[in-house]
PDB file of N, CA and C in Angstrom:
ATOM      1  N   UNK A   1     194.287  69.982 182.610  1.00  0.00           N
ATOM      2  CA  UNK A   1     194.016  71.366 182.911  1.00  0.00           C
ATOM      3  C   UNK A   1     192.608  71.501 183.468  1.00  0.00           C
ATOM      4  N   UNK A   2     192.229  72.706 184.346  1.00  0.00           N
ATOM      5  CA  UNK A   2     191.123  72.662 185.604  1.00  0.00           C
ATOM      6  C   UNK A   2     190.115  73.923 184.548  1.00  0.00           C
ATOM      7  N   UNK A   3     189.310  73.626 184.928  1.00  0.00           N
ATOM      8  CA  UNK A   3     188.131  74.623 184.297  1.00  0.00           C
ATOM      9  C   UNK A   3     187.553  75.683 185.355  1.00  0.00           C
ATOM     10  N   UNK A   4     188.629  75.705 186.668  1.00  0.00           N
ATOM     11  CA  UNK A   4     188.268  77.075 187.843  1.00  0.00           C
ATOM     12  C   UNK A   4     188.797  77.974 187.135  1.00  0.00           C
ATOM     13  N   UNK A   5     187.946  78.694 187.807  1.00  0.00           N
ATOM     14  CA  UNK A   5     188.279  80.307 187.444  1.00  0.00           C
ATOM     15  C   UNK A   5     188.966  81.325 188.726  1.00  0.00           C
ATOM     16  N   UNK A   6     189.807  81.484 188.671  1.00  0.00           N
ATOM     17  CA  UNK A   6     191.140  82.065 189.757  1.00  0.00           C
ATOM     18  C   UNK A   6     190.067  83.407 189.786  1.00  0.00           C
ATOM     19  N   UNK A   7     190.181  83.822 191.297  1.00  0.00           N
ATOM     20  CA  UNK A   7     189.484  84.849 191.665  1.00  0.00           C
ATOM     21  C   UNK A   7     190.195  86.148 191.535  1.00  0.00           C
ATOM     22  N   UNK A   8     189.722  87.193 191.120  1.00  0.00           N
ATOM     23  CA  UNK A   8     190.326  88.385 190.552  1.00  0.00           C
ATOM     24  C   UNK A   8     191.408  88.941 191.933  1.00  0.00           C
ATOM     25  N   UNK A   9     192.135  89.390 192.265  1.00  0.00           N
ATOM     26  CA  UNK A   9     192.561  90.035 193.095  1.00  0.00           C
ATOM     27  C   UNK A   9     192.257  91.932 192.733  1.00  0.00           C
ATOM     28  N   UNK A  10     191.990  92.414 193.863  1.00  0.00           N
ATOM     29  CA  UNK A  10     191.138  93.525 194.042  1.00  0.00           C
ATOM     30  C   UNK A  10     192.025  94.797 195.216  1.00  0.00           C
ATOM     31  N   UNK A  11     193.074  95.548 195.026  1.00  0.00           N
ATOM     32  CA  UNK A  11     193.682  96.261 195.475  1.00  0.00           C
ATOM     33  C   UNK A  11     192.547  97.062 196.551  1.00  0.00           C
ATOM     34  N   UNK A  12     192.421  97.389 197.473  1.00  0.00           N
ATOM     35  CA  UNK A  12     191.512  98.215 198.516  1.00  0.00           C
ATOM     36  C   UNK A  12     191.568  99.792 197.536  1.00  0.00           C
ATOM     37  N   UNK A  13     192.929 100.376 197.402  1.00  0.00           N
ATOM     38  CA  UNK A  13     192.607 101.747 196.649  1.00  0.00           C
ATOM     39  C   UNK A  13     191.661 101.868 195.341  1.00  0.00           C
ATOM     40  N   UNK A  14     192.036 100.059 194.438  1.00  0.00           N
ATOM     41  CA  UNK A  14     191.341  99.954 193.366  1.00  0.00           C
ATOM     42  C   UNK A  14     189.733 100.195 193.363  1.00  0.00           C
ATOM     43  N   UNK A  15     189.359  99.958 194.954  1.00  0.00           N
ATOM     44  CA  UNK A  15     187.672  99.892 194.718  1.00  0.00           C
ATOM     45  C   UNK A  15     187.585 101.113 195.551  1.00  0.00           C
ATOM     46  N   UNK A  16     188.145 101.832 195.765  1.00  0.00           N
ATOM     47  CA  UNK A  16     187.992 103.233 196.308  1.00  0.00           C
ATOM     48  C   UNK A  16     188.103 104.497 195.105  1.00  0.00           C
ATOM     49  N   UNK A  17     188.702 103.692 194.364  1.00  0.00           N
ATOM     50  CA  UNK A  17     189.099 104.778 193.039  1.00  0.00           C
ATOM     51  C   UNK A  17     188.007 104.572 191.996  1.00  0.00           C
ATOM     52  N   UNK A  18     187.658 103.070 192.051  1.00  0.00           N
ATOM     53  CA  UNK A  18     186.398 103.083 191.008  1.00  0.00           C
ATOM     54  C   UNK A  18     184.942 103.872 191.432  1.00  0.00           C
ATOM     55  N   UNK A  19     184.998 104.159 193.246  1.00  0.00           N
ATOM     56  CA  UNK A  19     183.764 105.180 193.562  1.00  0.00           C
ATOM     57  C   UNK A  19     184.040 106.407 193.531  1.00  0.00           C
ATOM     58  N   UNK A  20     185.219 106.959 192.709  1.00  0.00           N
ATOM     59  CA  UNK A  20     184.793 108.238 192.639  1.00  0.00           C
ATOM     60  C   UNK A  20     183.974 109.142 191.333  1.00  0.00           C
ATOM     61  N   UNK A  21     183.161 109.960 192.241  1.00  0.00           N
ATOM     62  CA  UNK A  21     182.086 110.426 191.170  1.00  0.00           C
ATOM     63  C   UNK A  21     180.684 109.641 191.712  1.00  0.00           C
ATOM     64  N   UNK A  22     180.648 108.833 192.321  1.00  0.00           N
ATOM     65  CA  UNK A  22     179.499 107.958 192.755  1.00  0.00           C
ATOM     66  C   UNK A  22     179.217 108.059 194.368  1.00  0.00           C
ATOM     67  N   UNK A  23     177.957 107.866 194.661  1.00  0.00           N
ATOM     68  CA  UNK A  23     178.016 107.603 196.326  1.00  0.00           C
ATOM     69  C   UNK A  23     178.258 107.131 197.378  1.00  0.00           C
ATOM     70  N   UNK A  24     179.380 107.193 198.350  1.00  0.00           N
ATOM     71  CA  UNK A  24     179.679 106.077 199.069  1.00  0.00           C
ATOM     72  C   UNK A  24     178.784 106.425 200.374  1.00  0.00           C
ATOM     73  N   UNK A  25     179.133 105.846 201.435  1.00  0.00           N
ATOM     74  CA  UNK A  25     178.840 105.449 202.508  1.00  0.00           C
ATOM     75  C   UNK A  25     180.360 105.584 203.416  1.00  0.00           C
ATOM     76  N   UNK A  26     180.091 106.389 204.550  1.00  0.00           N
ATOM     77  CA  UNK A  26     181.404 106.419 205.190  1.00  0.00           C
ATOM     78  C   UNK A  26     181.263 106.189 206.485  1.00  0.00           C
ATOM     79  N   UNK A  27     181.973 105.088 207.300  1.00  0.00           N
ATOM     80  CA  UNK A  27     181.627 105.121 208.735  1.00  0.00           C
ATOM     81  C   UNK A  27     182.990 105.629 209.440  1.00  0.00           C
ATOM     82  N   UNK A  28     182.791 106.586 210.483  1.00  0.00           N
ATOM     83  CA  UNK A  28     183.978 106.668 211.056  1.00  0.00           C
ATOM     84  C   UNK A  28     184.636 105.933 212.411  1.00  0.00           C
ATOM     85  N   UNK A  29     185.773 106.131 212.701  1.00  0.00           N
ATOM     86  CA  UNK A  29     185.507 105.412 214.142  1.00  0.00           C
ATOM     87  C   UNK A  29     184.936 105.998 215.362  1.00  0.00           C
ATOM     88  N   UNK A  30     184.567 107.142 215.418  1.00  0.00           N
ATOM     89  CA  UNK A  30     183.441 107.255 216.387  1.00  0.00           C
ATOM     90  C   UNK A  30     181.932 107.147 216.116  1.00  0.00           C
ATOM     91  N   UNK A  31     181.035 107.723 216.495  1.00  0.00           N
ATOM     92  CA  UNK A  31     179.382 107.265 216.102  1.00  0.00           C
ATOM     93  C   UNK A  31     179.080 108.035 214.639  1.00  0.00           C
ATOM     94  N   UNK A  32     179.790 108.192 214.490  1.00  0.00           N
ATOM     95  CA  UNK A  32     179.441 109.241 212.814  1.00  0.00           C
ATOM     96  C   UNK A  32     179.292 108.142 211.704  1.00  0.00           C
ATOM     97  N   UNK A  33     178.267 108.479 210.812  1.00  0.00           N
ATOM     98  CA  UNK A  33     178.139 107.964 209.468  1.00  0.00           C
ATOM     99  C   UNK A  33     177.666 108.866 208.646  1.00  0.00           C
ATOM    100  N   UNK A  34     178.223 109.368 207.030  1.00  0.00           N
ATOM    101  CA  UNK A  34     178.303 110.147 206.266  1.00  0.00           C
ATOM    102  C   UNK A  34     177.435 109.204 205.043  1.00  0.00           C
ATOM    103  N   UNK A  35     176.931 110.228 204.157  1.00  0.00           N
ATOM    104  CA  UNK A  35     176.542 109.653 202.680  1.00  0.00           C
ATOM    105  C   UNK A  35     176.878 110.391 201.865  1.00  0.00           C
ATOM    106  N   UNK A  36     177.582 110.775 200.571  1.00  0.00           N
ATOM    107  CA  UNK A  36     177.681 111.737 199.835  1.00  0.00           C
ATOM    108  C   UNK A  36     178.580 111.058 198.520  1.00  0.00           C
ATOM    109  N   UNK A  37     178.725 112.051 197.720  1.00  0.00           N
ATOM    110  CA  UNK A  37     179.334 111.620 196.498  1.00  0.00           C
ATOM    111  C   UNK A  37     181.104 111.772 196.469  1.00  0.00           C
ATOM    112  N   UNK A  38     181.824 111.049 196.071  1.00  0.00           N
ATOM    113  CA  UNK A  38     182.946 111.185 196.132  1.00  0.00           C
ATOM    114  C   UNK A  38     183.449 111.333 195.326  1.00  0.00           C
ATOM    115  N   UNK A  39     184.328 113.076 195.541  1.00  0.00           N
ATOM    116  CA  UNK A  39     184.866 113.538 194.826  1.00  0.00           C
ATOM    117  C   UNK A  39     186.444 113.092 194.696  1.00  0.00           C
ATOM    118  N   UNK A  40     187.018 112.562 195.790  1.00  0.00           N
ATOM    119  CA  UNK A  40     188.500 112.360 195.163  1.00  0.00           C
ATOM    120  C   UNK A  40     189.366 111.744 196.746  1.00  0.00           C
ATOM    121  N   UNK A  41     190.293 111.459 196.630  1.00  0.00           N
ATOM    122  CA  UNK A  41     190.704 110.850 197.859  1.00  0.00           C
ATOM    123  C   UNK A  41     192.421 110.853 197.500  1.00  0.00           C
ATOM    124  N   UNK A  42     193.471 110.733 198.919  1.00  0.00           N
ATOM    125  CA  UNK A  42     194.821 111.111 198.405  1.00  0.00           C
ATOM    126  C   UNK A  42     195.309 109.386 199.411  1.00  0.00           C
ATOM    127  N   UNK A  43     196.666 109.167 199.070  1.00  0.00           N
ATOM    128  CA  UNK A  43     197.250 108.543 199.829  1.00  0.00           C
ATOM    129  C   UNK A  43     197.142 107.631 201.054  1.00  0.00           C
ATOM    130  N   UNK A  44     196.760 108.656 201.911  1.00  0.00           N
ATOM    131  CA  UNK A  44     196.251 108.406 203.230  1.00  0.00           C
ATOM    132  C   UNK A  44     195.035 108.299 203.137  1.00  0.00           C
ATOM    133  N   UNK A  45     194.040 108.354 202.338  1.00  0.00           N
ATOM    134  CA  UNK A  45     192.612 107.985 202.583  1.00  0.00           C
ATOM    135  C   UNK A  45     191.651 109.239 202.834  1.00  0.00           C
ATOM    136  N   UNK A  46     192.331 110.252 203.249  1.00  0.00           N
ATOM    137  CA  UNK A  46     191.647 111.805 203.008  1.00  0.00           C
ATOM    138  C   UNK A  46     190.747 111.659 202.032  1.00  0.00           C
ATOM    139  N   UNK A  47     189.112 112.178 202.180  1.00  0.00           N
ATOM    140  CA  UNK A  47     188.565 111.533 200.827  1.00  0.00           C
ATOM    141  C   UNK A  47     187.584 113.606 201.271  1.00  0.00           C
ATOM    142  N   UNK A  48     187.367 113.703 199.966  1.00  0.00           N
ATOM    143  CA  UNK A  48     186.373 114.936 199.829  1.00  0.00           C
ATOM    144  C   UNK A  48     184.980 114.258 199.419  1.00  0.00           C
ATOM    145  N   UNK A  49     184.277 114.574 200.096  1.00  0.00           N
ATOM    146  CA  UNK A  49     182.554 114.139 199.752  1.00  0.00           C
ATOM    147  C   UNK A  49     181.474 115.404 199.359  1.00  0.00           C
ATOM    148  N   UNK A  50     180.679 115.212 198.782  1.00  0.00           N
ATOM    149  CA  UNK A  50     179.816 116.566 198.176  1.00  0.00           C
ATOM    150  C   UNK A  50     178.388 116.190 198.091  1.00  0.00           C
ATOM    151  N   UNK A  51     177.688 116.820 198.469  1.00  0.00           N
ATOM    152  CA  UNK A  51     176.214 116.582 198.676  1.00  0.00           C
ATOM    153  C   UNK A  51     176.179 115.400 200.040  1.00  0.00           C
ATOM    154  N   UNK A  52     176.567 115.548 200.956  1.00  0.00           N
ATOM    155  CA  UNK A  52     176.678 115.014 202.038  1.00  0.00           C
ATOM    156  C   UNK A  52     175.804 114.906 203.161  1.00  0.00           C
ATOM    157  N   UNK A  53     175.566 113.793 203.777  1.00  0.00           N
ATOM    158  CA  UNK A  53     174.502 113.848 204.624  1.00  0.00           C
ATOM    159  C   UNK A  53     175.036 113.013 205.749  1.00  0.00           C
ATOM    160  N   UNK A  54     174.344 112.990 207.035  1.00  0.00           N
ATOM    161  CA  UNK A  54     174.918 112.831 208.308  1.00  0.00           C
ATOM    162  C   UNK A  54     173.510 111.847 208.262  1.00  0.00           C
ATOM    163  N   UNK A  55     173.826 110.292 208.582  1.00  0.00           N
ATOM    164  CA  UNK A  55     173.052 109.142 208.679  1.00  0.00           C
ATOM    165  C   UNK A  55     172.083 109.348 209.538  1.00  0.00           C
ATOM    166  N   UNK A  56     172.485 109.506 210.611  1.00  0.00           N
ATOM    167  CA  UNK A  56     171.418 110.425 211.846  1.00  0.00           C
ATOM    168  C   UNK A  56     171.219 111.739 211.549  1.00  0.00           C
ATOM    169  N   UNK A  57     170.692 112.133 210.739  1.00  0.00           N
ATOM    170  CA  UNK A  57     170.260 113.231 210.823  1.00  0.00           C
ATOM    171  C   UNK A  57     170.761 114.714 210.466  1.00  0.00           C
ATOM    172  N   UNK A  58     170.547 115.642 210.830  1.00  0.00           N
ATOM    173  CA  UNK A  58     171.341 116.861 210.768  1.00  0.00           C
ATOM    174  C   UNK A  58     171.679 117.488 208.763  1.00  0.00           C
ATOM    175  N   UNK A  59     171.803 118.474 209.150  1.00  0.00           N
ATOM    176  CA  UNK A  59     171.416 119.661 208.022  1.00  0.00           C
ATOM    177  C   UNK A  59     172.336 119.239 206.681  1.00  0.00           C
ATOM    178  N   UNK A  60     172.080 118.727 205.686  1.00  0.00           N
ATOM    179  CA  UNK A  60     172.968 118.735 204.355  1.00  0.00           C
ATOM    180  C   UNK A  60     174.293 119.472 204.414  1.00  0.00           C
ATOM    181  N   UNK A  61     175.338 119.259 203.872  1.00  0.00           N
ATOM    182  CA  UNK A  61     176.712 119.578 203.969  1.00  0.00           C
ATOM    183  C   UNK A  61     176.661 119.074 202.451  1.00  0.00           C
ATOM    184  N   UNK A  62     177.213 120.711 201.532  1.00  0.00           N
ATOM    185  CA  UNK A  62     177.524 120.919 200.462  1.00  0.00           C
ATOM    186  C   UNK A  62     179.057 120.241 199.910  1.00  0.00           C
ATOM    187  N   UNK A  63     179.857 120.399 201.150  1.00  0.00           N
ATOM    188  CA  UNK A  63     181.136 119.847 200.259  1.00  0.00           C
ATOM    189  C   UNK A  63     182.010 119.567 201.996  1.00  0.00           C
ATOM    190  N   UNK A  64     182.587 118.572 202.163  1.00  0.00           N
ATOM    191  CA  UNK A  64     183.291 118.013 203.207  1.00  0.00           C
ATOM    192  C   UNK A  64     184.553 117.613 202.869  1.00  0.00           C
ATOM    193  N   UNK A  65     185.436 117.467 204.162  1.00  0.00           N
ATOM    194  CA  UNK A  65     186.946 116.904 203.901  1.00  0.00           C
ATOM    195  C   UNK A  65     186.763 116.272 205.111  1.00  0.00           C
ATOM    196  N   UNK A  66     187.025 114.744 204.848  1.00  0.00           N
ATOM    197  CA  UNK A  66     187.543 113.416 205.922  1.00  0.00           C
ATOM    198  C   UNK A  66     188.782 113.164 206.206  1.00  0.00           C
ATOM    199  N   UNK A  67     189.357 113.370 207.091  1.00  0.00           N
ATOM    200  CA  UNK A  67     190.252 112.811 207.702  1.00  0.00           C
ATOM    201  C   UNK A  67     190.257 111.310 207.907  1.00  0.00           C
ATOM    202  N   UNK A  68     191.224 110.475 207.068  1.00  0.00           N
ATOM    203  CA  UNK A  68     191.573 109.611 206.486  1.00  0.00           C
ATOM    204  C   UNK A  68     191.970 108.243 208.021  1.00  0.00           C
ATOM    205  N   UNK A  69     192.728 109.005 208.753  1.00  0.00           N
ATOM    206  CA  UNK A  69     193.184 107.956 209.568  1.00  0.00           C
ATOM    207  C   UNK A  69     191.814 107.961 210.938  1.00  0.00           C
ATOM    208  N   UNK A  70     190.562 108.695 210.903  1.00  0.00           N
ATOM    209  CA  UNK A  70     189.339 108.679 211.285  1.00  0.00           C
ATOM    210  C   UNK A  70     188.242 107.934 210.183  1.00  0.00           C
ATOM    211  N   UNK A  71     188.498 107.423 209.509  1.00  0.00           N
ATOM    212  CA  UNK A  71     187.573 106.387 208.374  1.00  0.00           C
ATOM    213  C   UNK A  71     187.824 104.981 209.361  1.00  0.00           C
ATOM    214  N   UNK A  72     186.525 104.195 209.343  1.00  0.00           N
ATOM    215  CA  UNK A  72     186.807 102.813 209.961  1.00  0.00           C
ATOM    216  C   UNK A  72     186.146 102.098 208.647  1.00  0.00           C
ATOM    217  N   UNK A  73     185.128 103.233 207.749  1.00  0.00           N
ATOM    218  CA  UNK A  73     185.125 101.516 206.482  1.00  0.00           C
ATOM    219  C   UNK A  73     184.013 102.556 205.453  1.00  0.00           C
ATOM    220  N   UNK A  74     184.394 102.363 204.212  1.00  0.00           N
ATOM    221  CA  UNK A  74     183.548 102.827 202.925  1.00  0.00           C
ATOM    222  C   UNK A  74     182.615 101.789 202.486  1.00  0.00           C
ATOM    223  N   UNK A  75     181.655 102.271 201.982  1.00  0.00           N
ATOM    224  CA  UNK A  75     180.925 101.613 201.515  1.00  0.00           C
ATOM    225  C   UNK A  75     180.616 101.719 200.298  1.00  0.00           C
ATOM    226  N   UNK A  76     180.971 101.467 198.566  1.00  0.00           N
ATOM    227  CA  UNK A  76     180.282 101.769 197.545  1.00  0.00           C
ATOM    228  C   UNK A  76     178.719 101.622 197.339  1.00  0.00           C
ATOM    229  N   UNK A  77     178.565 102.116 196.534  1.00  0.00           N
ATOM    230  CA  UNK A  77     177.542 102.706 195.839  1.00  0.00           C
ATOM    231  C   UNK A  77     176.187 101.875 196.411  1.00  0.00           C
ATOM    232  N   UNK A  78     176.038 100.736 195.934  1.00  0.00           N
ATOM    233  CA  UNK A  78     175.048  99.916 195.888  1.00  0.00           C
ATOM    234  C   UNK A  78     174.694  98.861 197.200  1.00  0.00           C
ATOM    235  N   UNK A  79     175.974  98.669 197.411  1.00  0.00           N
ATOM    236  CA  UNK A  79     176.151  98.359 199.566  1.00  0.00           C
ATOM    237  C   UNK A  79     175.888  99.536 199.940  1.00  0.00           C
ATOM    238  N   UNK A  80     175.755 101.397 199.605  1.00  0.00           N
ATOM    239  CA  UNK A  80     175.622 102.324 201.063  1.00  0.00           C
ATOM    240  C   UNK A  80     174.165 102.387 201.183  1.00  0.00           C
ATOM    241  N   UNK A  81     173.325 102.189 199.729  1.00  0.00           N
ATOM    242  CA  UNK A  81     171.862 102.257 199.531  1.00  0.00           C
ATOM    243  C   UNK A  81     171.289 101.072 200.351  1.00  0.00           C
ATOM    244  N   UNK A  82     172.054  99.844 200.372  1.00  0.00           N
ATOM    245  CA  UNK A  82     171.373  98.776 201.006  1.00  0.00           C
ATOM    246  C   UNK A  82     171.088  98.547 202.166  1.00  0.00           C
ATOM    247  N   UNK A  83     172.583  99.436 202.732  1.00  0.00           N
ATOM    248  CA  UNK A  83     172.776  99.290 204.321  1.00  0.00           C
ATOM    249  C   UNK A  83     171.476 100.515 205.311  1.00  0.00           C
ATOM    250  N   UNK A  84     171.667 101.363 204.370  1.00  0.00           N
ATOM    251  CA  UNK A  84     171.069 102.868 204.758  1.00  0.00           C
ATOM    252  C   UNK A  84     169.814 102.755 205.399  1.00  0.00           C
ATOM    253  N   UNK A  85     169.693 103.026 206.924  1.00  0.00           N
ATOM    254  CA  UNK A  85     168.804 102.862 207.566  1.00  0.00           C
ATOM    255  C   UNK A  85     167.775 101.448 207.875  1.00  0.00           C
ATOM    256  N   UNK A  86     169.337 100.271 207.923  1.00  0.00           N
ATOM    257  CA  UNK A  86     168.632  98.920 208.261  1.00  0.00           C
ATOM    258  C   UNK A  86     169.712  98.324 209.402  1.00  0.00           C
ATOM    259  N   UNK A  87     169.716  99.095 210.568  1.00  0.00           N
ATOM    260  CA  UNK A  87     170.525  98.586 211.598  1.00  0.00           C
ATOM    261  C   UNK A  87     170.968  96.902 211.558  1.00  0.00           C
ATOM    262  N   UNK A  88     170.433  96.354 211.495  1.00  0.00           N
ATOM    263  CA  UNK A  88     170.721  94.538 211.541  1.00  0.00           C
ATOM    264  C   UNK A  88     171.287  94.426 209.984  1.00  0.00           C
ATOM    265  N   UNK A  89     171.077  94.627 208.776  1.00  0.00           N
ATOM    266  CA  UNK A  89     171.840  94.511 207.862  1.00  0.00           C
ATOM    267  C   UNK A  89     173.146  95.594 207.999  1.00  0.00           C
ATOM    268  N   UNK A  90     172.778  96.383 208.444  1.00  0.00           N
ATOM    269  CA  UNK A  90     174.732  96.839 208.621  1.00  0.00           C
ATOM    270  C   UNK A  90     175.122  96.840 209.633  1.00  0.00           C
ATOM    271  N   UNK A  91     174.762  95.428 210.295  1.00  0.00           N
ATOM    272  CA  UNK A  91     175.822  95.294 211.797  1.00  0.00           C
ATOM    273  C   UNK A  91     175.905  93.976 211.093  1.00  0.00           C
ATOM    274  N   UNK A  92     175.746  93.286 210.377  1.00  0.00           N
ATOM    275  CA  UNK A  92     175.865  91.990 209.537  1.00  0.00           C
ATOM    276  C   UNK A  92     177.018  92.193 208.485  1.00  0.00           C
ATOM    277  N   UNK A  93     176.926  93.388 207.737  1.00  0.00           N
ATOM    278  CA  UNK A  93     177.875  94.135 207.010  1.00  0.00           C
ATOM    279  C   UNK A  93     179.253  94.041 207.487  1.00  0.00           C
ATOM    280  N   UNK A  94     178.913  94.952 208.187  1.00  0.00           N
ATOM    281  CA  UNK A  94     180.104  95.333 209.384  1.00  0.00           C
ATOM    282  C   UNK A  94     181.243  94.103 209.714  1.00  0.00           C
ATOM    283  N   UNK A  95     180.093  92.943 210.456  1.00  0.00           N
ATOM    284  CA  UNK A  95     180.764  91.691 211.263  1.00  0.00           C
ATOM    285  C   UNK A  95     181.566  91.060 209.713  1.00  0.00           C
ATOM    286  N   UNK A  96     181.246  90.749 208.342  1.00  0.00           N
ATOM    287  CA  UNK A  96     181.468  89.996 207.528  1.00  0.00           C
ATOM    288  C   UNK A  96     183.041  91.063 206.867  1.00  0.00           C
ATOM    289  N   UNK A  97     182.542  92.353 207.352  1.00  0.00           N
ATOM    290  CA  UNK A  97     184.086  93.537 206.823  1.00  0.00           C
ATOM    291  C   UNK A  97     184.873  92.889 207.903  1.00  0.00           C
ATOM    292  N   UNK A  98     184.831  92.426 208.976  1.00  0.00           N
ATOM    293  CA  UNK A  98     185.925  92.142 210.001  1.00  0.00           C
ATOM    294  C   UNK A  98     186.620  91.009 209.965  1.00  0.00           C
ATOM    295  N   UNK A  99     185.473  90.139 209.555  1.00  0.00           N
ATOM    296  CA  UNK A  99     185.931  88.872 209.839  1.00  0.00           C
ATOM    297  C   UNK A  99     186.820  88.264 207.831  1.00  0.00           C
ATOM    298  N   UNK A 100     186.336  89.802 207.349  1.00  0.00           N
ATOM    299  CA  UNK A 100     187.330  89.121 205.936  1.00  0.00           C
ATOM    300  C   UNK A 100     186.269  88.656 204.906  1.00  0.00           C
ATOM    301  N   UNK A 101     185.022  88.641 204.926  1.00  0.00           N
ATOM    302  CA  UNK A 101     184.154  87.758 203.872  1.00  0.00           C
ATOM    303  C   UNK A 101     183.504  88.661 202.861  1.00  0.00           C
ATOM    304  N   UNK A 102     183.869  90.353 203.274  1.00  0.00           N
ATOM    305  CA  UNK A 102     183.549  90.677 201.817  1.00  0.00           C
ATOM    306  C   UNK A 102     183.852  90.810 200.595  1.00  0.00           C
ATOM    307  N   UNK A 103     182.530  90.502 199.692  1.00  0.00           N
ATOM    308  CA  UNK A 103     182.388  90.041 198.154  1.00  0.00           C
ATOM    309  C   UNK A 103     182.726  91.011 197.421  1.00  0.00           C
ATOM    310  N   UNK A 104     183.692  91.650 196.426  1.00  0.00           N
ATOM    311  CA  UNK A 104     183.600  92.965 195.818  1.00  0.00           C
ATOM    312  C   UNK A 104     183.108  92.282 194.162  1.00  0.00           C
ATOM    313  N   UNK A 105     181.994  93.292 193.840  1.00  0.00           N
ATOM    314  CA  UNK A 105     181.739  92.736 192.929  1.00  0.00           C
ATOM    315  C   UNK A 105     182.172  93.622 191.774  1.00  0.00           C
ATOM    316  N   UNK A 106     182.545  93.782 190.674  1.00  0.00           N
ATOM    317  CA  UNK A 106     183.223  93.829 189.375  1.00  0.00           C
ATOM    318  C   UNK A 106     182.408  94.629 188.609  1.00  0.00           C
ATOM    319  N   UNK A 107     182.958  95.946 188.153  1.00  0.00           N
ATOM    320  CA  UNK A 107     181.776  96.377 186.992  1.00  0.00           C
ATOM    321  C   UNK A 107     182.753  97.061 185.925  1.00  0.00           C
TER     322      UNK A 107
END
C-alpha cells in the first residue's frame, strides 16, 4: 500500500458556493472587471454582488445582478486581493485558468 495522498476533487459550483458572503473578483467577457461581495448565485451562474466596484474605476455600486453566460472567470477571496491592480500577475492568472493549472486551495 502507497502513502500518496489522492487529490481532492473540487466541483466548479463547490468553490463558487464556498464564496458566498465573501469577496470575489469577476471578469467578464468584454473589458469589464467587478469586485464585490457575493451574495448568492443560481444555476446558470447569475451571481448578485454588493458593495461593488468597477476595477477601472467608476462610482461604487451598492447591489448588482451578473448575467451568468457574460462571466469569463471568478476569482475568490484571496486570488481577487492578489490579482487587484497587478496587470502581469493577472495575465499569468488568467494564462494558468486556461491552460488548466489552477490550484484550489481548501478551507
Amino acid at each position: 500500500m502507497s502513502d500518496e495522498t489522492v487529490p481532492q476533487t473540487v466541483l466548479p459550483l463547490e468553490v463558487i458556493d464556498r464564496s458566498v458572503g465573501k469577496r470575489v473578483r469577476v471578469l467578464m467577457t468584454g473589458d469589464k472587471e467587478f469586485n464585490g461581495k457575493l451574495i448568492g448565485f443560481d444555476d446558470y451562474v447569475n451571481m448578485v454582488l454588493e458593495d461593488v466596484t468597477e476595477v477601472d474605476g467608476g462610482a461604487p455600486i451598492k447591489k448588482m445582478l451578473l448575467n451568468g453566460g457574460h462571466i469569463a472567470m471568478i476569482v475568490p477571496d484571496s486570488r481577487a486581493a492578489a490579482t487587484a491592480g497587478n496587470a502581469s500577475l493577472r495575465r499569468s492568472f488568467l494564462n494558468d485558468v486556461v491552460i488548466g493549472k489552477i490550484l484550489l486551495s481548501s478551507k
